[in-house]
Protein backbone atom coordinates (compact mmCIF):
# COMPACT_ATOMS: atom_id res chain seq x y z
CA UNK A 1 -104.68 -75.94 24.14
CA UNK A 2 -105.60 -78.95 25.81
CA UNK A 3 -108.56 -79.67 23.53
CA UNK A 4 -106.25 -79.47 20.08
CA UNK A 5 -103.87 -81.94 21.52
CA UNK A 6 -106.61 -84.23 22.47
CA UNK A 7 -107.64 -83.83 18.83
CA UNK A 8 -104.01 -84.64 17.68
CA UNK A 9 -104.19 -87.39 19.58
CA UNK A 10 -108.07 -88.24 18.67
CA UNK A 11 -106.81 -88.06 14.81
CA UNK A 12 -103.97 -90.29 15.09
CA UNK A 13 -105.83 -92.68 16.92
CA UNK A 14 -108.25 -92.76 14.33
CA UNK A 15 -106.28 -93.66 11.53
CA UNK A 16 -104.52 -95.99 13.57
CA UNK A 17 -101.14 -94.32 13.19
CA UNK A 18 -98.91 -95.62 16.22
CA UNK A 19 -95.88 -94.51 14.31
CA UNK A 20 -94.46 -92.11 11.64
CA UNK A 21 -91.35 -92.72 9.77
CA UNK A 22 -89.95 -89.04 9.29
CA UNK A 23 -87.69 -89.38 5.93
CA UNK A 24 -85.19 -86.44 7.25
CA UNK A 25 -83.91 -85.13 10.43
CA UNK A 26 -82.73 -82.08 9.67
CA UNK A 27 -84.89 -78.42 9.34
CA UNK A 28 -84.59 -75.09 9.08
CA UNK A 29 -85.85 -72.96 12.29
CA UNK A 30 -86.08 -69.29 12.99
CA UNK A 31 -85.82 -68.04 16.30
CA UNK A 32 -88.60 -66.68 18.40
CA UNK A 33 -86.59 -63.65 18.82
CA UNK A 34 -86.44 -63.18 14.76
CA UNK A 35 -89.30 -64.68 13.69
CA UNK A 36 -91.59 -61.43 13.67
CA UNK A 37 -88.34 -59.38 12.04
CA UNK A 38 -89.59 -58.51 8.57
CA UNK A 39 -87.19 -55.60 8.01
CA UNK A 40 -83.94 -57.62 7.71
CA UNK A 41 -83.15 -60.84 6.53
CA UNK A 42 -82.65 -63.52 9.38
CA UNK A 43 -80.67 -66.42 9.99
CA UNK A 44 -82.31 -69.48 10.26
CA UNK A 45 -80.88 -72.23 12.67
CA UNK A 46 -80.29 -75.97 11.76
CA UNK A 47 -82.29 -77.84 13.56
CA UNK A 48 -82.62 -81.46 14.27
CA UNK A 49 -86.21 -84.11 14.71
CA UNK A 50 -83.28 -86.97 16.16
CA UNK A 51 -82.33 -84.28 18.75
CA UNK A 52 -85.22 -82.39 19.48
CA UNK A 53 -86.81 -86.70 20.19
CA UNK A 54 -84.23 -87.65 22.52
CA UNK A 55 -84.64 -84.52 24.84
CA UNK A 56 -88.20 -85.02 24.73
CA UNK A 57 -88.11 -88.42 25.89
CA UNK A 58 -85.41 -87.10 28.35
CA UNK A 59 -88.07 -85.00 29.95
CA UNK A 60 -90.41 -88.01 30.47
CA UNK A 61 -88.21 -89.72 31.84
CA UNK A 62 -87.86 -87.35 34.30
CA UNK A 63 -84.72 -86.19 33.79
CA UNK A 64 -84.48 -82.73 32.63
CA UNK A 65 -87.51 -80.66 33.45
CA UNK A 66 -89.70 -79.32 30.52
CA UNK A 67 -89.24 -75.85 29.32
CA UNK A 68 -90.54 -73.71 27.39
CA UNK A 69 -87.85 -74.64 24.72
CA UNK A 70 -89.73 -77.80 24.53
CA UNK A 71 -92.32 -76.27 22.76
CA UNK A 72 -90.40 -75.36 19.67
CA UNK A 73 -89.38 -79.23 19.87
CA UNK A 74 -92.95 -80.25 20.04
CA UNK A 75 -93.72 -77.87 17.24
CA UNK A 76 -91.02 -78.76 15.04
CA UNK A 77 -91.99 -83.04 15.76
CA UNK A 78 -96.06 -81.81 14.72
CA UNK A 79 -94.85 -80.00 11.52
CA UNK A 80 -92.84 -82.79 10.37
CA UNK A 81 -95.39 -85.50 11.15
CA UNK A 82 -98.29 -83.45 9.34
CA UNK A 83 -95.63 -83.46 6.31
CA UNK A 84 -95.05 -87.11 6.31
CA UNK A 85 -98.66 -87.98 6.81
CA UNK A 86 -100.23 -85.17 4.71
CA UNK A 87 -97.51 -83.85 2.15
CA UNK A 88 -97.72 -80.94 0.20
């Protein structure tokens, strides 16, 4: 895993993208728990880029510890970034 962040990183730094303006906050999210279900139809859950930054940055700060929750926030912040950079 370590190598593919590097290359996130490596990418970015390569087009000389220091920031991304992200045109919405809100996205659609299905749990972990549902997210292999395809015998019924699932909810999915609201989520938010605005939230999921400022818990982030809470953990480097130090003051929250990082879970694996964080994960889905670091995953939901790649997706949208890809999207803004590279749409479909």
């Amino acid at each position: 895993m370590e190598f593919f962040f590097k290359k996130i990183i490596e990418k970015l730094k390569e087009e000389n993208i220091e920031i991304v303006d992200i045109a919405s906050d809100e996205y659609l999210l299905i749990s972990t728990d549902e997210w292999e279900n395809f015998e019924q139809d699932v909810e999915p859950i609201i989520g938010s880029l605005e939230d999921d930054s400022y818990r982030l940055l809470n953990t480097k700060k130090g003051d929250v510890p990082f879970t694996y929750v964080d994960f889905d926030r670091v995953a939901s912040l790649l997706r949208a970034i890809s999207q803004e950079i590279n749409p479909p």
